[in-house]
Protein backbone atom coordinates (compact mmCIF):
# COMPACT_ATOMS: atom_id res chain seq x y z
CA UNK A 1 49.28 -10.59 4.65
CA UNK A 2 46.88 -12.74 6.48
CA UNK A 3 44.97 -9.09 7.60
CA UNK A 4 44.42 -8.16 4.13
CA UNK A 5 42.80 -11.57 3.29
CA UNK A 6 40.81 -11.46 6.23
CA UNK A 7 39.66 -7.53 5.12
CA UNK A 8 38.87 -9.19 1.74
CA UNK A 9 36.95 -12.13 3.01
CA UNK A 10 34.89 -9.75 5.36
CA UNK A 11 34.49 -7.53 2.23
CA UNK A 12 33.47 -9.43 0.26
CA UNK A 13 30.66 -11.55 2.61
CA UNK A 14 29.47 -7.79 3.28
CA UNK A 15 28.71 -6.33 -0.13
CA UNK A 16 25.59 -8.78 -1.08
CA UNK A 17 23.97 -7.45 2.43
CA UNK A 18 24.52 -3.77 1.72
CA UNK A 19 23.17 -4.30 -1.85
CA UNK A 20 20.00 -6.08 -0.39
CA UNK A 21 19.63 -3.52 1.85
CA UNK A 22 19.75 -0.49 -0.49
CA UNK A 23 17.50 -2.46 -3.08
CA UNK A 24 15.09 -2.86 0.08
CA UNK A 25 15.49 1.59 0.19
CA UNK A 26 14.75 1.92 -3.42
CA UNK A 27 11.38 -0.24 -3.53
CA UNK A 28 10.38 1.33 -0.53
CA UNK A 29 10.58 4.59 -1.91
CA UNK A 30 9.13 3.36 -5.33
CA UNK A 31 6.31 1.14 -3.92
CA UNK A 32 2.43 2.63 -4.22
CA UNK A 33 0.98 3.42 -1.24
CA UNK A 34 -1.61 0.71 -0.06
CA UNK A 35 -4.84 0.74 1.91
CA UNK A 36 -5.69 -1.03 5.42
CA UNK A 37 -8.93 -3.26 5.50
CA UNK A 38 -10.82 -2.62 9.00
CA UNK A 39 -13.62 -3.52 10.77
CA UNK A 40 -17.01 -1.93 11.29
CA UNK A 41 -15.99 -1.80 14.93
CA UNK A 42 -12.78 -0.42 14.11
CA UNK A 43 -14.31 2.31 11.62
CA UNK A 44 -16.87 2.91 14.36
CA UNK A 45 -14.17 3.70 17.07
CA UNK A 46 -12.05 5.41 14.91
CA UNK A 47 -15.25 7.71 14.16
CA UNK A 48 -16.10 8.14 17.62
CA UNK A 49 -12.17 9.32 18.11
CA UNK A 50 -12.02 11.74 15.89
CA UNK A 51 -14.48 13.72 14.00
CA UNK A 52 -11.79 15.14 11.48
CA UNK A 53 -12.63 11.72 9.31
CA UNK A 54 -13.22 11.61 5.76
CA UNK A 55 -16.28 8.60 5.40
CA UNK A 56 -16.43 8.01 2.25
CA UNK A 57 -19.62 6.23 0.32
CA UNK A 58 -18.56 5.27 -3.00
CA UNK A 59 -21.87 3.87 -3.97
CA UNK A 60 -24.79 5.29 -6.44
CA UNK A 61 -26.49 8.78 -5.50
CA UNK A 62 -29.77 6.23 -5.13
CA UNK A 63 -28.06 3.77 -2.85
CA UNK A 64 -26.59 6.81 -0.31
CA UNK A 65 -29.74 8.48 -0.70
CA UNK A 66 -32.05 5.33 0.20
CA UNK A 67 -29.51 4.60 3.34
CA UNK A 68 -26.17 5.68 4.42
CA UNK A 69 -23.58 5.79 7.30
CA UNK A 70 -24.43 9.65 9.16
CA UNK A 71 -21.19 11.98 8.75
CA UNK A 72 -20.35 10.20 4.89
CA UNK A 73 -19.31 12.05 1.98
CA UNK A 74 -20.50 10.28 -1.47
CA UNK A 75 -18.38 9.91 -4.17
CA UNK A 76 -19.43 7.15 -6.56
CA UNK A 77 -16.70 4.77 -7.43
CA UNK A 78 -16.91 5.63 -11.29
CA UNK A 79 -15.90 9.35 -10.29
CA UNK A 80 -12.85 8.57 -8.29
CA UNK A 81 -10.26 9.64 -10.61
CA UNK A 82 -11.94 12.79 -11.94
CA UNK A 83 -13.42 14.06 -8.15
CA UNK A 84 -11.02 12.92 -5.94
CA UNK A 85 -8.56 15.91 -5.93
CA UNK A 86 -11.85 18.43 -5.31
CA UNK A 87 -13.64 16.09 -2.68
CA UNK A 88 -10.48 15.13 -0.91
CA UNK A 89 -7.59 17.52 -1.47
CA UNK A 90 -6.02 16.72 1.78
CA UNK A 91 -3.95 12.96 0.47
CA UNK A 92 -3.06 13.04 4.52
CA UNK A 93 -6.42 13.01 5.41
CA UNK A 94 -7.37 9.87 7.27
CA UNK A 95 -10.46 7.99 4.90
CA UNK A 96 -12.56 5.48 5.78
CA UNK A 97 -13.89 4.09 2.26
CA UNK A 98 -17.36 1.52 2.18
CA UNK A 99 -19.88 0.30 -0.78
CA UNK A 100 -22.40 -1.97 -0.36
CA UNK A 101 -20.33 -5.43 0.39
CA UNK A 102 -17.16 -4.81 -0.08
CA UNK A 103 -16.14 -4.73 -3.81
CA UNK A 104 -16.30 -1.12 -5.04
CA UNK A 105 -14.88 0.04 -1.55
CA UNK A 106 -11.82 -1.87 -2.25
CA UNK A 107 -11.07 -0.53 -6.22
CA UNK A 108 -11.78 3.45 -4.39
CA UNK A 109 -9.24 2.03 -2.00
CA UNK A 110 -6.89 1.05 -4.55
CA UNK A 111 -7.55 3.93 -6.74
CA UNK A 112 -6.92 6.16 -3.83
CA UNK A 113 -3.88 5.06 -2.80
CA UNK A 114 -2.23 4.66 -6.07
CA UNK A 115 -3.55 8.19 -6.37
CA UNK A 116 -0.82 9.32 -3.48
CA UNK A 117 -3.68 8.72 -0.56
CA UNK A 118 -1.85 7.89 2.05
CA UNK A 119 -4.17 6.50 5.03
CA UNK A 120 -6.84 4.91 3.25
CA UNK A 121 -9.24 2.11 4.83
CA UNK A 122 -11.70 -0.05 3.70
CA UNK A 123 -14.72 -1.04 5.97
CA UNK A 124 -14.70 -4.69 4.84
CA UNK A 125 -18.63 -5.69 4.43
CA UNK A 126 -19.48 -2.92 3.35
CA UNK A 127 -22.45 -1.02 4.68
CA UNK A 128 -24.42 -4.70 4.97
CA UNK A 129 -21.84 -5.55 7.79
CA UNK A 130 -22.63 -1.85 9.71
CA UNK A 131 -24.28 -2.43 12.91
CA UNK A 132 -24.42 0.89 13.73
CA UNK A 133 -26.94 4.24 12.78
CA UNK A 134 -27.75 4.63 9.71
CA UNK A 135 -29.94 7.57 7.72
């Protein structure tokens, strides 16, 4: 008798940790996908590494033309949703997303990866905070 109260107590102390835990499963697998925020000297690092990065400048044709990051693909930010799937079919494809400061470079970022982008990053600052080359 005593083992079958002990298999109850046990039981019963178990079942609100195996519910948590397959709650934890489901909003994992329900969850959007989110972006990373980097650094200009992470971007730049990560662009020296590997030259199979998407840049993407999500500013105005006039604002890439007049100065950009070398290597970047523009897509303005108001295009996202209707481009995306011809500019970037690959939603594996490592991106590194930046604007002029920061704002528009974090709604692509968003609208990327609630798009089913799936390594998205935002250079935080922008192409004001780029140290680097620009053309």
């Amino acid at each position: 008798m005593k083992r079958i109260t002990r298999l109850i107590i046990v039981s019963s102390l178990l079942i609100p940790f195996l519910a948590c835990a397959q709650n934890k499963q489901q909003d994992k697998a329900t969850s959007v996908a989110e972006y990373h925020k980097i650094s200009a000297e992470e971007a730049k690092k990560m662009l020296d590494e590997n030259s199979k990065i998407i840049l993407l400048d999500v500013r105005s044709e006039a604002e890439y033309k007049d100065k950009h990051i070398p290597r970047a693909t523009l897509l303005p930010l108001p295009e996202i949703e209707s481009k995306a799937a011809t500019v970037l079919p690959d939603k594996d494809a490592l991106i590194l997303v930046y604007c002029r400061s920061g704002m528009r470079s974090r709604n692509a970022s968003n609208q990327l990866a609630s798009m089913g982008y799936t390594h998205v990053y935002d250079i935080a600052g922008g192409i004001n905070a780029w140290p680097y080359e620009t053309e």
